[in-house]
N, C-alpha and C. Protein backbone atom coordinates (compact mmCIF):
# COMPACT_ATOMS: atom_id res chain seq x y z
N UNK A 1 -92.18 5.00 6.88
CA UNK A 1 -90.82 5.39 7.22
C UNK A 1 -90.83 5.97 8.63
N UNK A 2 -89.81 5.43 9.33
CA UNK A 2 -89.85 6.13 10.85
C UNK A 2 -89.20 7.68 10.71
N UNK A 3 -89.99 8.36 12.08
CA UNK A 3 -89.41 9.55 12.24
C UNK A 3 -88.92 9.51 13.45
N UNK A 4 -87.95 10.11 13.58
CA UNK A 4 -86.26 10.44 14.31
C UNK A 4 -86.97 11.80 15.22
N UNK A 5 -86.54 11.54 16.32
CA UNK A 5 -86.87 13.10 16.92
C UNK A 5 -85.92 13.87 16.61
N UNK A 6 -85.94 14.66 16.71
CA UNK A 6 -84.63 16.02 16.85
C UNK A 6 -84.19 16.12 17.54
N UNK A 7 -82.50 16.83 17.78
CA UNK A 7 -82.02 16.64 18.69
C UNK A 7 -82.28 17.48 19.95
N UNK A 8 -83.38 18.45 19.28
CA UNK A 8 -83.54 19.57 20.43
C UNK A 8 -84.72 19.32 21.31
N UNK A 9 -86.00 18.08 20.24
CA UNK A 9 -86.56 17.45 21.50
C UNK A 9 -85.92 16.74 22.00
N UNK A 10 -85.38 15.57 21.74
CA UNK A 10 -84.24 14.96 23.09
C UNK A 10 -83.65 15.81 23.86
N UNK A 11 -83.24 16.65 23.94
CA UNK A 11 -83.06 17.53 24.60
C UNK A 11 -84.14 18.36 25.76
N UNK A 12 -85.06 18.58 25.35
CA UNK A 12 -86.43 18.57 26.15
C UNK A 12 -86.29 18.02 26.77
N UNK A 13 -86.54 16.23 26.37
CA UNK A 13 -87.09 15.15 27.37
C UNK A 13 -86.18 15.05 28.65
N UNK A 14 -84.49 15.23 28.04
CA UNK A 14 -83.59 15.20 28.92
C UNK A 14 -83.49 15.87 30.32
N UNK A 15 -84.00 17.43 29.85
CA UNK A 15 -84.18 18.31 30.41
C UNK A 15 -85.24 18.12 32.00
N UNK A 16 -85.85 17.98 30.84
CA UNK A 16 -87.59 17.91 31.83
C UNK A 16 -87.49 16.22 32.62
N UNK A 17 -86.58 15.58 32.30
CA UNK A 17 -86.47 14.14 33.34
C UNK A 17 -85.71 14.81 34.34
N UNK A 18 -84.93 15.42 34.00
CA UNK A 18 -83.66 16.00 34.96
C UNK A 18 -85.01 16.57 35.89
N UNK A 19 -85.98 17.75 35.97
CA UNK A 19 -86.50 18.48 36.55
C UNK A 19 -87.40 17.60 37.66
N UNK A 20 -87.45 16.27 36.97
CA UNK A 20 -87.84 15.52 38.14
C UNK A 20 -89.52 15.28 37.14
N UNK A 21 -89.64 15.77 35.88
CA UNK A 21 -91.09 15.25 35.36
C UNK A 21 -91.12 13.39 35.13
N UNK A 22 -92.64 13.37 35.16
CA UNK A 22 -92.19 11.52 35.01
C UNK A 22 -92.45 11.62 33.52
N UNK A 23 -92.47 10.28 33.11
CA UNK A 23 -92.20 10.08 31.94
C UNK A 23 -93.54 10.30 31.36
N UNK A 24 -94.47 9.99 32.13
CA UNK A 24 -96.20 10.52 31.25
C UNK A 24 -96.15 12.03 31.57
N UNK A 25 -95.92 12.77 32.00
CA UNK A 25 -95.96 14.14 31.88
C UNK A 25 -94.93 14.83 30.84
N UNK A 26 -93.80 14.31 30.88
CA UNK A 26 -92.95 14.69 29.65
C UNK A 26 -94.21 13.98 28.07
N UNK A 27 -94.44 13.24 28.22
CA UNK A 27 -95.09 12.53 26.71
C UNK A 27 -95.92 13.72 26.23
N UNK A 28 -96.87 13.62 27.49
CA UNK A 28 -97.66 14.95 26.83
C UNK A 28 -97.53 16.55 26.67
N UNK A 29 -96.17 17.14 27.85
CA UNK A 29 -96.35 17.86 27.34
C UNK A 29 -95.32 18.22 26.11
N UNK A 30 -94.92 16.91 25.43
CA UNK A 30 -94.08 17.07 24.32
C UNK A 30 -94.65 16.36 23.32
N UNK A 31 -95.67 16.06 23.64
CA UNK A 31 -96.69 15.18 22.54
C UNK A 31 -96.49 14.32 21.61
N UNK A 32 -95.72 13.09 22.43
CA UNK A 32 -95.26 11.85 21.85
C UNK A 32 -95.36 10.83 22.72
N UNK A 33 -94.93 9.55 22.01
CA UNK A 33 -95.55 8.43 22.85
C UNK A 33 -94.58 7.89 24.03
N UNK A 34 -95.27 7.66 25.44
CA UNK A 34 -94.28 7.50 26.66
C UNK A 34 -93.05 6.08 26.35
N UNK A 35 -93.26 5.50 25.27
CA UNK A 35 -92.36 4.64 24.91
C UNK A 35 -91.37 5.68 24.33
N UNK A 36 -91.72 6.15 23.49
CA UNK A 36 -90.30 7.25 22.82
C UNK A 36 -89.65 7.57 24.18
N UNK A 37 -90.30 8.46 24.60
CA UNK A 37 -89.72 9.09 25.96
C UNK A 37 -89.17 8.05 27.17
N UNK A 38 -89.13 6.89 27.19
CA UNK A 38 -88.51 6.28 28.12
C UNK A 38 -87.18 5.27 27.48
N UNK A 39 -87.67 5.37 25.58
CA UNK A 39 -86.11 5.09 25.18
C UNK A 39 -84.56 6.36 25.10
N UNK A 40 -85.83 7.46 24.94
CA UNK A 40 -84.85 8.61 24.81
C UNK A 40 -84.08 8.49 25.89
N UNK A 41 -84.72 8.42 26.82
CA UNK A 41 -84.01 8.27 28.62
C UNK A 41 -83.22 7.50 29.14
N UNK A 42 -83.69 6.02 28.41
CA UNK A 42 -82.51 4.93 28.10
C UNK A 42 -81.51 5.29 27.85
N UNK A 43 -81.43 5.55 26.50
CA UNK A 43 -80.11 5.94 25.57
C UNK A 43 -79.69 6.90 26.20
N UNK A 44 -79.67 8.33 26.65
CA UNK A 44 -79.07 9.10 27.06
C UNK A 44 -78.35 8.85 28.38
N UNK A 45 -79.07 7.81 29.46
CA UNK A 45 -78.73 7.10 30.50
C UNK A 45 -77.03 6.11 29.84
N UNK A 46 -77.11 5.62 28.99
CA UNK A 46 -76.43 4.34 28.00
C UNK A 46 -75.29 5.24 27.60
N UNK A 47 -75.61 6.04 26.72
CA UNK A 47 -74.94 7.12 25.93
C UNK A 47 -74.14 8.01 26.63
N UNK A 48 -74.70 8.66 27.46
CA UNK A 48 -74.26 9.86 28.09
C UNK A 48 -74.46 11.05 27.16
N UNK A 49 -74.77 11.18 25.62
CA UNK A 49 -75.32 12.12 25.10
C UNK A 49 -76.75 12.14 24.01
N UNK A 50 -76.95 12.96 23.17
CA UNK A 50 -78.04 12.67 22.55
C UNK A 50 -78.33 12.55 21.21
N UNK A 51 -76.78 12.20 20.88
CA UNK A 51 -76.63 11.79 19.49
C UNK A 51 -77.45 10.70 19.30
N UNK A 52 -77.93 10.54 17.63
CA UNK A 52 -79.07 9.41 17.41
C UNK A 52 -77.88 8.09 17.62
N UNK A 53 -78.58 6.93 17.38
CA UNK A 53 -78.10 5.66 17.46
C UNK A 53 -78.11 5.40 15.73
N UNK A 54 -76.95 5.15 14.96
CA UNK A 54 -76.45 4.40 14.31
C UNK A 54 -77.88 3.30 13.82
N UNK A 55 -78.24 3.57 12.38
CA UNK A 55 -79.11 2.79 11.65
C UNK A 55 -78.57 1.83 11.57
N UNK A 56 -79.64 1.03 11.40
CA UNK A 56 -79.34 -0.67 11.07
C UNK A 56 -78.73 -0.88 9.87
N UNK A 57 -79.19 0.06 9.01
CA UNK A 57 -78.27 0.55 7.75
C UNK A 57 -76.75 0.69 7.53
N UNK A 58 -76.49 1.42 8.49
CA UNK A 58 -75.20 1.96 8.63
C UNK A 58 -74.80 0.88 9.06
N UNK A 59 -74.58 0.41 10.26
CA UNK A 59 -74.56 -1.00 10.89
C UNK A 59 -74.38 -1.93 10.01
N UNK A 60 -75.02 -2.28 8.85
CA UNK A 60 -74.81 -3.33 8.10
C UNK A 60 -73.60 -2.91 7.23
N UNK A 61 -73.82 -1.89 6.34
CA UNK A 61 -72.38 -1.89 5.83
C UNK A 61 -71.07 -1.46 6.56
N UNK A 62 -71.27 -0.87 7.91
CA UNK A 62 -69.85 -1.58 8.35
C UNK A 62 -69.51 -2.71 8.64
N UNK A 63 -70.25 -3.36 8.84
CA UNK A 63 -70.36 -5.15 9.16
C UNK A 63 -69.75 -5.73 8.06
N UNK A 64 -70.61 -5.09 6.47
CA UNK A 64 -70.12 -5.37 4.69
C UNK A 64 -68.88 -5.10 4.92
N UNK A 65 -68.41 -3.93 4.96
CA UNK A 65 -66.60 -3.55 4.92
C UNK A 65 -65.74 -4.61 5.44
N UNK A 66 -66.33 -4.63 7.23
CA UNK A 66 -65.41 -5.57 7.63
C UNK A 66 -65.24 -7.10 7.27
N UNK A 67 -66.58 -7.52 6.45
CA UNK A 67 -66.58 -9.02 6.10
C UNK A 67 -65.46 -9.04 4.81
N UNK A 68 -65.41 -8.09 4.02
CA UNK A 68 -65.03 -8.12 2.47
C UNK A 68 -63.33 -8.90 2.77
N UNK A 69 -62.91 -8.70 4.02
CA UNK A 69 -61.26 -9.34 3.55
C UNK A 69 -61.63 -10.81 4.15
N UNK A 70 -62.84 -10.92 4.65
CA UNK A 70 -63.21 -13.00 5.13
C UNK A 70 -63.57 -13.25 4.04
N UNK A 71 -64.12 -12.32 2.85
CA UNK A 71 -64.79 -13.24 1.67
C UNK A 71 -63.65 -14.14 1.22
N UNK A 72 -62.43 -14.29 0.93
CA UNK A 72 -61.50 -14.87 0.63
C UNK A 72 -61.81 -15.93 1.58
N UNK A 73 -61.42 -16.02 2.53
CA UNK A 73 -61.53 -17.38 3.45
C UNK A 73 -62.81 -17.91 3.06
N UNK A 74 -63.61 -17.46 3.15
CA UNK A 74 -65.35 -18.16 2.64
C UNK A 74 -64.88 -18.61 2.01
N UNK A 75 -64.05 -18.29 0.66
CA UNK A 75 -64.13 -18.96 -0.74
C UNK A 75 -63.67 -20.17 -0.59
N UNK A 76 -62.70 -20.05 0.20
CA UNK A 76 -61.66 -20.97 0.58
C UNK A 76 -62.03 -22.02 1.18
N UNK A 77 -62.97 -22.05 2.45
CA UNK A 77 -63.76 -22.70 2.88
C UNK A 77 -65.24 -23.42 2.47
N UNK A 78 -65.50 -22.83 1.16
CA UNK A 78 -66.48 -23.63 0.43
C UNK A 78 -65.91 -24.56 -1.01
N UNK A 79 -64.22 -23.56 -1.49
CA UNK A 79 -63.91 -24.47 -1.98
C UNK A 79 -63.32 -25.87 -1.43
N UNK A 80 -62.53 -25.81 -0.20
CA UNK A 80 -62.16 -27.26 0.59
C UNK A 80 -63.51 -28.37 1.09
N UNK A 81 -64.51 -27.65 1.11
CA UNK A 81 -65.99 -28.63 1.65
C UNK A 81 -66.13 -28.94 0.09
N UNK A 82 -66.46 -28.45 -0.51
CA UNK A 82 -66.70 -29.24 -1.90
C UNK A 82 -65.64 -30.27 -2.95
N UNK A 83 -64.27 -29.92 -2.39
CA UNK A 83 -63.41 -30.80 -3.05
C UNK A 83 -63.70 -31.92 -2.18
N UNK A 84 -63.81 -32.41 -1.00
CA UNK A 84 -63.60 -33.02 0.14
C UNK A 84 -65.31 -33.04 0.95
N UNK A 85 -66.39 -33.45 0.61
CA UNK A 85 -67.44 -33.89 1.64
C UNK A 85 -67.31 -34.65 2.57
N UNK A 86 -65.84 -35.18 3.16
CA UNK A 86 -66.40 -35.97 4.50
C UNK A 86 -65.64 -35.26 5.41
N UNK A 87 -65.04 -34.03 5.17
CA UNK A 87 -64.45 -33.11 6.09
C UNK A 87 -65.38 -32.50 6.88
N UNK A 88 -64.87 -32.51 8.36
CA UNK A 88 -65.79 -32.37 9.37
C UNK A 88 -64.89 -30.78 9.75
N UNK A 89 -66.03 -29.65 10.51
CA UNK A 89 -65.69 -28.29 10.59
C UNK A 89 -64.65 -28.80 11.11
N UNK A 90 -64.32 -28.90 12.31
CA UNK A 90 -62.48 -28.57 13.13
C UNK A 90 -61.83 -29.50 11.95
N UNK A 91 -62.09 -30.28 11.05
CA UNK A 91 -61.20 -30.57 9.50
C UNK A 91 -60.72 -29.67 8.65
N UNK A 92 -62.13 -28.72 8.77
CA UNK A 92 -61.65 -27.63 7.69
C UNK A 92 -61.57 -26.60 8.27
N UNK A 93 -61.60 -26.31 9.59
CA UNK A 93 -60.86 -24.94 10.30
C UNK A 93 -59.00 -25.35 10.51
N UNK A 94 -58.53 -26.33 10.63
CA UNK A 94 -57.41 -26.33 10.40
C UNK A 94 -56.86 -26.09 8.91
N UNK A 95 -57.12 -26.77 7.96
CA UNK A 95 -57.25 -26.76 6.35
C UNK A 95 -57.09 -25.22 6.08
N UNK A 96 -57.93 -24.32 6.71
CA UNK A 96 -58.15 -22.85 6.26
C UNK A 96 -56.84 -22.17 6.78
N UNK A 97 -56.55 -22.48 7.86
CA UNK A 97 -55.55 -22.03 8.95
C UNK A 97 -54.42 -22.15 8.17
N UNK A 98 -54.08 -24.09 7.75
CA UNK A 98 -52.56 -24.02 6.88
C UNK A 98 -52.96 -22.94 5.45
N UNK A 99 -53.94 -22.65 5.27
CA UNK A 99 -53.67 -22.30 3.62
C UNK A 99 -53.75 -20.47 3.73
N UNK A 100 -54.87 -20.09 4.37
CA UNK A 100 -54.65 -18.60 4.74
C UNK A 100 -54.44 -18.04 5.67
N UNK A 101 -54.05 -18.72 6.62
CA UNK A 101 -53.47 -18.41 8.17
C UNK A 101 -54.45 -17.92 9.48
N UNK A 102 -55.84 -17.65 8.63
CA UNK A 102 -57.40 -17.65 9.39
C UNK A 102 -57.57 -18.34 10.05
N UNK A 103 -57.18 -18.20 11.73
CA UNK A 103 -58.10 -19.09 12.76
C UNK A 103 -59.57 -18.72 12.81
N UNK A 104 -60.48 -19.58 12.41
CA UNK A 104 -61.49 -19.55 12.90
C UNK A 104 -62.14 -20.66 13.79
N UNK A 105 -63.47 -20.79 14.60
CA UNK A 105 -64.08 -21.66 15.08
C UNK A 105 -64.62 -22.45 14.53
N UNK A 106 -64.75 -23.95 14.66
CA UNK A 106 -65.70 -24.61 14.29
C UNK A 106 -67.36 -24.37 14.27
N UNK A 107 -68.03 -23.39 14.92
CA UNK A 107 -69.39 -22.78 14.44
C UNK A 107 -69.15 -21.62 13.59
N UNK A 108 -67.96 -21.00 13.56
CA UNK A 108 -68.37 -20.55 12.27
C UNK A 108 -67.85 -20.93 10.81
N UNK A 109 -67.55 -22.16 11.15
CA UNK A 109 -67.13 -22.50 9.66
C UNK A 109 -68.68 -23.03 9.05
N UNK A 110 -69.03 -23.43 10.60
CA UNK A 110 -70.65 -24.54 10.00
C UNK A 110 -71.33 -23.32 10.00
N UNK A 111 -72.18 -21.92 10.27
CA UNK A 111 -72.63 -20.86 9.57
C UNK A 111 -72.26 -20.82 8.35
N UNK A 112 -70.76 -20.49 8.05
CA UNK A 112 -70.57 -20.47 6.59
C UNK A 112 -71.01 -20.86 5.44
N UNK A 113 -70.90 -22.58 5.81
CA UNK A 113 -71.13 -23.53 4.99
C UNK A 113 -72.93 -23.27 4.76
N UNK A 114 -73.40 -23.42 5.51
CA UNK A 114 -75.16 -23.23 5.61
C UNK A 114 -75.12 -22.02 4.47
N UNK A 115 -74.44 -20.99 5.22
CA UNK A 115 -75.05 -19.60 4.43
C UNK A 115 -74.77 -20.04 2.60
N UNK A 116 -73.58 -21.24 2.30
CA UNK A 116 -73.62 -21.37 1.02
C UNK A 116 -74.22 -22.28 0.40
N UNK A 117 -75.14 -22.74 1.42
CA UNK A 117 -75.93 -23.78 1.00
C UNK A 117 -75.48 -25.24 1.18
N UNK A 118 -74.20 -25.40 1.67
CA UNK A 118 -73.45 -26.92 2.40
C UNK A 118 -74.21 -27.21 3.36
N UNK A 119 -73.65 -28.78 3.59
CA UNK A 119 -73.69 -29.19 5.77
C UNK A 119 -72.69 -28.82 5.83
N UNK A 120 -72.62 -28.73 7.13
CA UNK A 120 -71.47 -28.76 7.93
C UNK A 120 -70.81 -30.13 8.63
């Protein structure tokens, strides 16, 4: 399991870059690896503060939330490829459009289809 620095060593590193230390002198005298210390420096550069970055975790279920009102169109779009196999994606991105008013692209209808196990 990874460990997270604290926010009060980021704060250190911040500190002590500001003072003009390089990044191998901050490592050691904060006794971690000069990769930590030159992402901390990143991100706070990126960030402007030293809040952690958002897990991949977290990240995914807001990604889950926001997919849950496309699951309908998915459905929709795997039920029109299976009534209909010689429908080609811009076939069934219009198809989706008249029936649930979802513009989507023709690559992502063909993702879709893959992710349910169709061609596209």
């Amino acid at each position: 399991m990874p460990r997270h620095l604290t926010e009060a060593k980021r704060a250190v590193i911040v500190h002590l870059y500001q003072e003009g230390k390089s990044q191998r002198e901050i490592a050691k005298e904060v006794k971690i690896a000069k990769s930590t210390v030159c992402n901390t420096i990143k991100r706070f550069g990126e960030q402007g503060d030293l809040q952690e970055r958002k897990s991949r975790e977290k990240q995914r279920k807001e990604r889950t939330e926001r997919t849950l009102v496309a699951e309908k169109a998915e459905r929709t779009l795997v039920r029109l490829r299976t009534r209909n196999r010689h429908l080609n994606s811009v076939e069934l991105c219009r198809k989706l459009k008249e029936s649930t008013g979802k513009d989507v692209c023709p690559s992502t209808v063909g993702r879709v289809l893959l992710r349910n196990g169709l061609k596209s």
